[in-house]
PDB file of N, CA and C in Angstrom:
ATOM      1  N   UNK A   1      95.730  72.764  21.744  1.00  0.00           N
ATOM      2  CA  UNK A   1      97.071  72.235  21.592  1.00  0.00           C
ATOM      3  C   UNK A   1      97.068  71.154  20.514  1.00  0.00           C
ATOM      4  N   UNK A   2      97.915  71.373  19.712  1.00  0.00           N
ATOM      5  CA  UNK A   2      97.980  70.472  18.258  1.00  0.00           C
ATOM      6  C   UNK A   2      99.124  68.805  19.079  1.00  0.00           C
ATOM      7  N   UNK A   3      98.519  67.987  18.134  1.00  0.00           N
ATOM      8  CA  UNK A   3      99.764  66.731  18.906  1.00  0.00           C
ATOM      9  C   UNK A   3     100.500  66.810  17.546  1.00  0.00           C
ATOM     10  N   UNK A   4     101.656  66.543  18.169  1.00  0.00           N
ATOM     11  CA  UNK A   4     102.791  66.321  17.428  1.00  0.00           C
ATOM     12  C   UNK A   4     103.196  65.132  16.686  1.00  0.00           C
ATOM     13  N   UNK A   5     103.902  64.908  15.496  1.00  0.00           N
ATOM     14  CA  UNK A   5     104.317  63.806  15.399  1.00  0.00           C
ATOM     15  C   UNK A   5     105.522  62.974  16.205  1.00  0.00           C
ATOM     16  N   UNK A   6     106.057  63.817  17.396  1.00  0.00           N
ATOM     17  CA  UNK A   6     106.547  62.736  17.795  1.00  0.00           C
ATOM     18  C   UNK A   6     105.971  62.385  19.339  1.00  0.00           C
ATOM     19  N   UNK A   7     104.992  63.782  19.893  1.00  0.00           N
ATOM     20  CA  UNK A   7     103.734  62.612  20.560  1.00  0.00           C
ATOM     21  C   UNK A   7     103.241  61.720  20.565  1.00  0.00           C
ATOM     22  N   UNK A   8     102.594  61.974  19.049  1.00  0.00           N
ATOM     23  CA  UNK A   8     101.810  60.840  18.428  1.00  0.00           C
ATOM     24  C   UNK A   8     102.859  59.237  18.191  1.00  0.00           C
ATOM     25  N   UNK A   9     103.752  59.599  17.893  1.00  0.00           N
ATOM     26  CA  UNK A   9     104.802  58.205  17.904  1.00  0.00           C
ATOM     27  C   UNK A   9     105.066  57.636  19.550  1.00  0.00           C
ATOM     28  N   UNK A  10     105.501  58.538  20.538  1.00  0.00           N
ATOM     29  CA  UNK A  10     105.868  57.984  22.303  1.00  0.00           C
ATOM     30  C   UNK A  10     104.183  57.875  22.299  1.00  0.00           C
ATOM     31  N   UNK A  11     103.139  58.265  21.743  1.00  0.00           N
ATOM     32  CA  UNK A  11     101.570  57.345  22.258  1.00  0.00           C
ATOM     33  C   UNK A  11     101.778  56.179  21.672  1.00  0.00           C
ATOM     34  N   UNK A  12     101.736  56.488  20.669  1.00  0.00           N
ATOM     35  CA  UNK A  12     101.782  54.975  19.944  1.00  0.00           C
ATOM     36  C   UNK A  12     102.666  53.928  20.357  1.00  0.00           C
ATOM     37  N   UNK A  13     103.508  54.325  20.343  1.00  0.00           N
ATOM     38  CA  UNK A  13     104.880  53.375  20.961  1.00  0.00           C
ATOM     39  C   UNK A  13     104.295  52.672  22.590  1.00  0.00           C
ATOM     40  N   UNK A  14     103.762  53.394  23.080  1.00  0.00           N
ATOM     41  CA  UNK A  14     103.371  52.826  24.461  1.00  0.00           C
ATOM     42  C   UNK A  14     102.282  52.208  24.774  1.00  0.00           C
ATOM     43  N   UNK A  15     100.940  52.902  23.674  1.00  0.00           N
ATOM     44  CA  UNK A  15     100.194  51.950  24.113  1.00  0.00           C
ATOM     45  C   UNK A  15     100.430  50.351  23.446  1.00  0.00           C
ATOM     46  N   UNK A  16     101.516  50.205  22.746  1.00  0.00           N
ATOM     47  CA  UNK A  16     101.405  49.184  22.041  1.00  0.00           C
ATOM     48  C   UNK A  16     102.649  48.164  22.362  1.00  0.00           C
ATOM     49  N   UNK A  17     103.068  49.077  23.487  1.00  0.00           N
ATOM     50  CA  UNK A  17     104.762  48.163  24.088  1.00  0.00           C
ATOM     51  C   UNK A  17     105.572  48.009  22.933  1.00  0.00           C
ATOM     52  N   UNK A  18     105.971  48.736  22.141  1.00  0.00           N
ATOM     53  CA  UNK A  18     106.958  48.711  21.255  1.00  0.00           C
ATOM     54  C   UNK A  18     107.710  50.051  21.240  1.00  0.00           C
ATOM     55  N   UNK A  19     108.939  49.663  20.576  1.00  0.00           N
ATOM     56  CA  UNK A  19     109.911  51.316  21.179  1.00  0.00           C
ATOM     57  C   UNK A  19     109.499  51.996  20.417  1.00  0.00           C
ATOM     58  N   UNK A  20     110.303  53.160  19.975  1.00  0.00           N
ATOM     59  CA  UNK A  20     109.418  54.204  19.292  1.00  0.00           C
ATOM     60  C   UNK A  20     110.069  54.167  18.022  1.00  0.00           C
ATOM     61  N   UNK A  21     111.212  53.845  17.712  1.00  0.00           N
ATOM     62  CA  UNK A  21     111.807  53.619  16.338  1.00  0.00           C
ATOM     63  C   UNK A  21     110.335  52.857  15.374  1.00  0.00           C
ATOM     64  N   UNK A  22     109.993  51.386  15.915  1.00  0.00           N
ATOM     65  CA  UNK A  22     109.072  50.984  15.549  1.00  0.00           C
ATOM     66  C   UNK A  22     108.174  51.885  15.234  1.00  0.00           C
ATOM     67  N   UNK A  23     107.357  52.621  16.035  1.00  0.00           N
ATOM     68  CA  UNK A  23     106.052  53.175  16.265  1.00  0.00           C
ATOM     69  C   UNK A  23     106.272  54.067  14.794  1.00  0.00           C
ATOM     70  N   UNK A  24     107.685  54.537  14.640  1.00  0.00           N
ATOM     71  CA  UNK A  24     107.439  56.390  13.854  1.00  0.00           C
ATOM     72  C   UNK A  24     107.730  55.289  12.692  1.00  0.00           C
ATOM     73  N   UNK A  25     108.130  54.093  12.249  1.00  0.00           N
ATOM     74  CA  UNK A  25     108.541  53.246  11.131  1.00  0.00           C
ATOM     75  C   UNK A  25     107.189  53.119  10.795  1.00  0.00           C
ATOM     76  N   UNK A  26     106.307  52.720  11.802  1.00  0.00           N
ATOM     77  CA  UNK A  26     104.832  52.548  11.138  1.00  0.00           C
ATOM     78  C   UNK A  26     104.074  53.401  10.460  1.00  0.00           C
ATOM     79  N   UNK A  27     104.189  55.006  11.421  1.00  0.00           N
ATOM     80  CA  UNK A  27     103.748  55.817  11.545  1.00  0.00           C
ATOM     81  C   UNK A  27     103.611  56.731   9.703  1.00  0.00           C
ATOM     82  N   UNK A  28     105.566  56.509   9.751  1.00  0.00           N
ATOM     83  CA  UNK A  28     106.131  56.672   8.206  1.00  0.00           C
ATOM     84  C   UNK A  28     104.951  55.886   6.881  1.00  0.00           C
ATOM     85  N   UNK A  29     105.157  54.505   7.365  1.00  0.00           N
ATOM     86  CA  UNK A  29     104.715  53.878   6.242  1.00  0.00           C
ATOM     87  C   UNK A  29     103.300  53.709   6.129  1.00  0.00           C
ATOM     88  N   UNK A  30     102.121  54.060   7.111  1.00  0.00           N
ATOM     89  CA  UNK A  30     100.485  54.260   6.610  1.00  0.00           C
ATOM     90  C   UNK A  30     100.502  55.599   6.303  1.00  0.00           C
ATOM     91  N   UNK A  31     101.818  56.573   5.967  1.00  0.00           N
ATOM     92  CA  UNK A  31     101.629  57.951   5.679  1.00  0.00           C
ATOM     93  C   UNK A  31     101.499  57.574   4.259  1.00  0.00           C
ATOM     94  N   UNK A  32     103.065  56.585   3.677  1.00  0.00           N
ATOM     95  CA  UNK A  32     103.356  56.791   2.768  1.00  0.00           C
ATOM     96  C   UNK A  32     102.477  55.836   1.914  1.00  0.00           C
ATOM     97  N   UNK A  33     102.041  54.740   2.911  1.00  0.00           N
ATOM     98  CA  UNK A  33     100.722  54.119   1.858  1.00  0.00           C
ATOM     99  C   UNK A  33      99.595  54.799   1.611  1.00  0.00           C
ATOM    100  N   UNK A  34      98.846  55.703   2.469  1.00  0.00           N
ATOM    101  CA  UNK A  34      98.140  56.460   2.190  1.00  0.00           C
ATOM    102  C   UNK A  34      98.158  57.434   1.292  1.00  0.00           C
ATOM    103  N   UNK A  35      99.078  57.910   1.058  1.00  0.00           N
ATOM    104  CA  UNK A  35      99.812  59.089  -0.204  1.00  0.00           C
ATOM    105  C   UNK A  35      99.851  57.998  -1.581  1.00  0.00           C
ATOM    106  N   UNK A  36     100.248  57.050  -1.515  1.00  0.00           N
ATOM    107  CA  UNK A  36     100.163  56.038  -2.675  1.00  0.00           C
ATOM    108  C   UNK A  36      98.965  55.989  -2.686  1.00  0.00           C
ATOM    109  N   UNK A  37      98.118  55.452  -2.710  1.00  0.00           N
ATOM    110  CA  UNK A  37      96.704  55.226  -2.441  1.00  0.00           C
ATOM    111  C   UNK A  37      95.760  56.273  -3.329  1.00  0.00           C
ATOM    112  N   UNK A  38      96.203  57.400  -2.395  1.00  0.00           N
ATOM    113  CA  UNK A  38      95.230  58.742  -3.312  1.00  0.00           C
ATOM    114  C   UNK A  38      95.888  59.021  -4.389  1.00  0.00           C
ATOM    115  N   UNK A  39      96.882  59.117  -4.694  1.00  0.00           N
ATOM    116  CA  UNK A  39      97.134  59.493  -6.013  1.00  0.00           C
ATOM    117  C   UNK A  39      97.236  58.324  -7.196  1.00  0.00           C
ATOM    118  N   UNK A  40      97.042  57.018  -6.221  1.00  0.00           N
ATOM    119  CA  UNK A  40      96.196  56.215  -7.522  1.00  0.00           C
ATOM    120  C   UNK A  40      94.708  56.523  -7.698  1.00  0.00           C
ATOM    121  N   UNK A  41      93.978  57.276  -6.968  1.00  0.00           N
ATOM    122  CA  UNK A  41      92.374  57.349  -6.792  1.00  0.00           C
ATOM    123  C   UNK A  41      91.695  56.610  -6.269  1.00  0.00           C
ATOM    124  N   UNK A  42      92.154  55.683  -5.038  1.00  0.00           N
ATOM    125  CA  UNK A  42      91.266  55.081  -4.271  1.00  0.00           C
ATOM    126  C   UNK A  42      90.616  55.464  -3.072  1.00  0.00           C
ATOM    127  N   UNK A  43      89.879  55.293  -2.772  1.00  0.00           N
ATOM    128  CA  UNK A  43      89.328  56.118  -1.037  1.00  0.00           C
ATOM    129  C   UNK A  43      89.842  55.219  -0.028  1.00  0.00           C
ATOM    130  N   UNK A  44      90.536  56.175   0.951  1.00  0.00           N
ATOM    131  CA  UNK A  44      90.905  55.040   2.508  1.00  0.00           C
ATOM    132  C   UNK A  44      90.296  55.221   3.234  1.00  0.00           C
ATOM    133  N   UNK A  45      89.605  53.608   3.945  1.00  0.00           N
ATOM    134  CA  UNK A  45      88.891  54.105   4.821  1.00  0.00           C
ATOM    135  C   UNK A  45      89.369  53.849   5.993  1.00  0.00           C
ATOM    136  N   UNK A  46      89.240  54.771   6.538  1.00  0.00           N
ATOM    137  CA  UNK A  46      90.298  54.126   8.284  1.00  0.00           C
ATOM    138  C   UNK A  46      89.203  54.364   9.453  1.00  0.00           C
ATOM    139  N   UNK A  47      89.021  52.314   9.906  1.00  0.00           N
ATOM    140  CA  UNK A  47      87.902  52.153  10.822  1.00  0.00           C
ATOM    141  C   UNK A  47      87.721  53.139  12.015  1.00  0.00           C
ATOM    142  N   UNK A  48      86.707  53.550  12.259  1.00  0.00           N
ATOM    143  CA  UNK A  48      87.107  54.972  13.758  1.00  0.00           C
ATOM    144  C   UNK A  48      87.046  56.054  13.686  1.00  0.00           C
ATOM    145  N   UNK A  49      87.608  56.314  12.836  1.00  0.00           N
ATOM    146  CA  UNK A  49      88.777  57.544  12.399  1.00  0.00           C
ATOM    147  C   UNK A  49      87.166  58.268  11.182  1.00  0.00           C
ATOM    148  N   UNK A  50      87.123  58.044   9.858  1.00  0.00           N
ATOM    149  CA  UNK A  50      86.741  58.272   8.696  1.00  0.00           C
ATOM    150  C   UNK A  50      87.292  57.772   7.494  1.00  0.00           C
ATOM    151  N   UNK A  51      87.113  58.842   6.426  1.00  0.00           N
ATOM    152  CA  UNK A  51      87.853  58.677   5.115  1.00  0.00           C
ATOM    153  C   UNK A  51      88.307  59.749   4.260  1.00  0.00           C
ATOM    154  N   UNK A  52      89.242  58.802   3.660  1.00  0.00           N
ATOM    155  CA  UNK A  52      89.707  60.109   2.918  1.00  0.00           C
ATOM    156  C   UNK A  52      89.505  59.620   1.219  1.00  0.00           C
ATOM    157  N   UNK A  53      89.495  60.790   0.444  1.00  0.00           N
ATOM    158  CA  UNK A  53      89.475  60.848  -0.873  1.00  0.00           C
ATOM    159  C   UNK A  53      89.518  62.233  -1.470  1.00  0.00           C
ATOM    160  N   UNK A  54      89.953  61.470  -2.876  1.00  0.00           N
ATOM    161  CA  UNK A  54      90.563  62.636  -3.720  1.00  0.00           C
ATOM    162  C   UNK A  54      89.211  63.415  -4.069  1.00  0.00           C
ATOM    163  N   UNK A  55      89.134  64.918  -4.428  1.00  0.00           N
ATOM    164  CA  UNK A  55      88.129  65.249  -4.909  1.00  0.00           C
ATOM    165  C   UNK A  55      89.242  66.505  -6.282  1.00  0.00           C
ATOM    166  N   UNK A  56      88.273  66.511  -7.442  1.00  0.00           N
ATOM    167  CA  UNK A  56      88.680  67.610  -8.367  1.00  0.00           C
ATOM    168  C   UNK A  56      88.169  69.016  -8.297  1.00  0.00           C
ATOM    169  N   UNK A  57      88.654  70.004  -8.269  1.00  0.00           N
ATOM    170  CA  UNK A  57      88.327  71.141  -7.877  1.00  0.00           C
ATOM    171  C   UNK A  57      88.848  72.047  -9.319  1.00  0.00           C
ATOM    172  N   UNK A  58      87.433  72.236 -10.104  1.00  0.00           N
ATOM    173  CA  UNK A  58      87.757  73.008 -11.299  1.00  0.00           C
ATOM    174  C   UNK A  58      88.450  74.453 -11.450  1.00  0.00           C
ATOM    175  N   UNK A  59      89.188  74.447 -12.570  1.00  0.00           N
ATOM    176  CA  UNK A  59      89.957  76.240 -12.450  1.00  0.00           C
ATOM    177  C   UNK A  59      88.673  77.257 -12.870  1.00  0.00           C
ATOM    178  N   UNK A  60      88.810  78.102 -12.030  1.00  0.00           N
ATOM    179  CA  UNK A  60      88.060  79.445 -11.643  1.00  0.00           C
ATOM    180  C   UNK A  60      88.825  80.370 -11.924  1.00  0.00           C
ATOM    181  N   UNK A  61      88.064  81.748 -11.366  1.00  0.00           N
ATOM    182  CA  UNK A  61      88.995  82.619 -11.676  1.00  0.00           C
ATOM    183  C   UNK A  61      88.387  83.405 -10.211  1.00  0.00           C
ATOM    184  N   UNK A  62      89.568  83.895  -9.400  1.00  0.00           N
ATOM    185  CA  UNK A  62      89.738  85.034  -8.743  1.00  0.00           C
ATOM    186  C   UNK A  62      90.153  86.106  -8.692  1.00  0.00           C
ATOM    187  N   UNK A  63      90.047  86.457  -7.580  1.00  0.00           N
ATOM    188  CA  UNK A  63      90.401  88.230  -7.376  1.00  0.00           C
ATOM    189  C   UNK A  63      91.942  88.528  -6.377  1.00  0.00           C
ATOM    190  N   UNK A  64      92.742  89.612  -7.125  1.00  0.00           N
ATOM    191  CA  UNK A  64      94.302  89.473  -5.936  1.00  0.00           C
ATOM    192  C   UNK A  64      93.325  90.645  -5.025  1.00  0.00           C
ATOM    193  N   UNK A  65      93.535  90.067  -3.737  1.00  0.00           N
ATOM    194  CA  UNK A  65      93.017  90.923  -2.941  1.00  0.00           C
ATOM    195  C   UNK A  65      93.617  92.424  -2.556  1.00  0.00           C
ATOM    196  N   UNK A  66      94.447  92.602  -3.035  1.00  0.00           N
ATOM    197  CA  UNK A  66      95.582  94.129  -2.959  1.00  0.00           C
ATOM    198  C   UNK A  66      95.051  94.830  -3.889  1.00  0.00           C
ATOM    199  N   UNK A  67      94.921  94.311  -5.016  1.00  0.00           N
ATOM    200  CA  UNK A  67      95.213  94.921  -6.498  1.00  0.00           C
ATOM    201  C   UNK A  67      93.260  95.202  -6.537  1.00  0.00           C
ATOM    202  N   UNK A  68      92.687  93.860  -6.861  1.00  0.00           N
ATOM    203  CA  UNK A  68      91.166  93.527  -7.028  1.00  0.00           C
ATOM    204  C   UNK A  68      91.648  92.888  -8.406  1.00  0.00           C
ATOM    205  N   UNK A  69      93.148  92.529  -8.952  1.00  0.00           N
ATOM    206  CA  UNK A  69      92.963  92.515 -10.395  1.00  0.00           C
ATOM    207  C   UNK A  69      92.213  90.797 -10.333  1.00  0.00           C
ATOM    208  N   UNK A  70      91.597  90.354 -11.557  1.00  0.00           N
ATOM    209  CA  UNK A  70      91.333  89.171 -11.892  1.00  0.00           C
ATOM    210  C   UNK A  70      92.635  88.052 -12.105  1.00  0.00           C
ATOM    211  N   UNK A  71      92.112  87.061 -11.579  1.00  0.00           N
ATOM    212  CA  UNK A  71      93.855  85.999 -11.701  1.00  0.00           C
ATOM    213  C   UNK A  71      92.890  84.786 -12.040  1.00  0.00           C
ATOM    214  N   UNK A  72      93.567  83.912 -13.083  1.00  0.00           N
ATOM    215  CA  UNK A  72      93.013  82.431 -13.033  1.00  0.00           C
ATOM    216  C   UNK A  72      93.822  81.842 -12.253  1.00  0.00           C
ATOM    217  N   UNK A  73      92.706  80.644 -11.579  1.00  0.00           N
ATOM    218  CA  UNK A  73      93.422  79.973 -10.740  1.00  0.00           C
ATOM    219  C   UNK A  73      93.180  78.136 -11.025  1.00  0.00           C
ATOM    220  N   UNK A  74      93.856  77.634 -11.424  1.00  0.00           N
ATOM    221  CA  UNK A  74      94.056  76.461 -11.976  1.00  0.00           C
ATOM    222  C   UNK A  74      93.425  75.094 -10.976  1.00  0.00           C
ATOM    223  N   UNK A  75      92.863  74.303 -11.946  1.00  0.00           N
ATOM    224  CA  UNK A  75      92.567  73.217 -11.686  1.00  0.00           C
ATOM    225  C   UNK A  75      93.491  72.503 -10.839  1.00  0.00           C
ATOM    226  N   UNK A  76      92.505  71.740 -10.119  1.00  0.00           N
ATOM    227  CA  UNK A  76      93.985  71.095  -8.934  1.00  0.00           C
ATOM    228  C   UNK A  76      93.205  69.824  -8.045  1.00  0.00           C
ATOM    229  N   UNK A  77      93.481  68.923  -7.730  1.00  0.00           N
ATOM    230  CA  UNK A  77      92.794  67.670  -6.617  1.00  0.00           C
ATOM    231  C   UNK A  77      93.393  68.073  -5.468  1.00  0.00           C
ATOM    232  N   UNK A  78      92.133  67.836  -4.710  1.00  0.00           N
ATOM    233  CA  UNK A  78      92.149  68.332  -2.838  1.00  0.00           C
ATOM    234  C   UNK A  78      91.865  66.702  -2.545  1.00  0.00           C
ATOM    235  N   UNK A  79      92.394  66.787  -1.133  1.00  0.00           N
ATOM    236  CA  UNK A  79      92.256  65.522  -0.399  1.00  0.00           C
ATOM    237  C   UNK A  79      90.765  65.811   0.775  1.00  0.00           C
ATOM    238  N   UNK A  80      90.133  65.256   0.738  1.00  0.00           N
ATOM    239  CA  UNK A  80      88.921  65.403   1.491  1.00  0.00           C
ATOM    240  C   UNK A  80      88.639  64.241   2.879  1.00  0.00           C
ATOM    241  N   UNK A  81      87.997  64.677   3.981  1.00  0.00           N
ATOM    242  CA  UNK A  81      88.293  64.187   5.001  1.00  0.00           C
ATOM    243  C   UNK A  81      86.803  64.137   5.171  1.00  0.00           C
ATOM    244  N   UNK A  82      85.847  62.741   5.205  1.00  0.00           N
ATOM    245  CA  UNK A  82      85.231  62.878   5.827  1.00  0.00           C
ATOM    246  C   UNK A  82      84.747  61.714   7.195  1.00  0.00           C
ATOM    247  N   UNK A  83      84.798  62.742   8.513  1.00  0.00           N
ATOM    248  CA  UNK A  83      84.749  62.209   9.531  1.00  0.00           C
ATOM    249  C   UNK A  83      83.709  60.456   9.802  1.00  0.00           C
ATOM    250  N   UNK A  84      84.356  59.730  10.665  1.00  0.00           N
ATOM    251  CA  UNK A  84      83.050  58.625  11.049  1.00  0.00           C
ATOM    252  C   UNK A  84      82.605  58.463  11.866  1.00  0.00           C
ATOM    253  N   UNK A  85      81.228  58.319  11.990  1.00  0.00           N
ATOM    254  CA  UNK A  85      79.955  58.776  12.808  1.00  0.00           C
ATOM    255  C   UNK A  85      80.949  58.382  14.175  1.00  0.00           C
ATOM    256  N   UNK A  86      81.561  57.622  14.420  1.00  0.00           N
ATOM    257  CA  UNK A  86      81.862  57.045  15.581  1.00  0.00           C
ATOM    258  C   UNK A  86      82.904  58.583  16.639  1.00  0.00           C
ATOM    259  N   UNK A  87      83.083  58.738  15.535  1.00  0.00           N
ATOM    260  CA  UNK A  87      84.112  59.962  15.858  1.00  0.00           C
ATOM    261  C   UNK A  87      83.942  61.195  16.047  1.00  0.00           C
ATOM    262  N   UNK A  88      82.495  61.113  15.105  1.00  0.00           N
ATOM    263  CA  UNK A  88      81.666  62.603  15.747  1.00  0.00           C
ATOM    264  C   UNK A  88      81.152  62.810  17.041  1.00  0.00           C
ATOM    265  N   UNK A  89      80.496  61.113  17.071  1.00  0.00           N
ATOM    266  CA  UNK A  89      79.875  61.058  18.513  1.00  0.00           C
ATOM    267  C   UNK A  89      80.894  61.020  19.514  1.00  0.00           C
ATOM    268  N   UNK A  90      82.338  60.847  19.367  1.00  0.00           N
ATOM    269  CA  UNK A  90      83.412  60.400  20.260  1.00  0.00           C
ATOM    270  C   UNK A  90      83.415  62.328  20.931  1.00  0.00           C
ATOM    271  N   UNK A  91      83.476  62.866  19.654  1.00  0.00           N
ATOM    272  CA  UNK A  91      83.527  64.694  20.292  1.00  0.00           C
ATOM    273  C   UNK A  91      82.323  65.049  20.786  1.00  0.00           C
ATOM    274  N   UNK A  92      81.175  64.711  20.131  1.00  0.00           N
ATOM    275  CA  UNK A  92      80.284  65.478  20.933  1.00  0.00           C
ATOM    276  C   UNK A  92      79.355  65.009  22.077  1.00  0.00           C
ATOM    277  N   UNK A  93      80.006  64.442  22.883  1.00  0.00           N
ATOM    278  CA  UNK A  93      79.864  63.055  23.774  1.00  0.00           C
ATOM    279  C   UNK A  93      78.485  64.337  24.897  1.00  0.00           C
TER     280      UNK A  93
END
């Protein structure tokens, strides 16, 4: 079962005794600082949790899987997630 964002806001909101307008206002704005962030190129690190950063992923060329014809497929930045130890050990308890 996936959590939702507005789970994730009535959790937040409660464990922290604040209503939930608050909670999803917060919720909004470490989205939208985080989105600022990477596309200036900095890494976030969020204590607990892990980090994130931009990585470049060079253009290649593939295959259309219907056809087999050859397609280039263009250069592009991926956001990369990597987990912290605390959090691995939190799953594989």
């Amino acid at each position: 079962m996936a959590l939702t964002k507005d789970q994730l806001i009535a959790d937040i909101a409660e464990s922290i005794a604040a209503p939930k307008a608050t909670a999803k206002n917060a919720l909004e704005q470490l989205g939208q600082i985080v989105a600022d962030q990477l596309e200036n190129g900095a890494e976030i690190t969020l204590p607990g949790i892990g980090k994130l950063k931009v990585s470049e992923r060079p253009a290649r060329t593939g295959r259309n899987p219907s056809t087999g014809a050859a397609i280039e497929i263009a250069a592009k930045k991926v956001v990369k997630f990597v987990p912290a130890k605390v959090l691995t050990d939190a799953i594989n308890k």
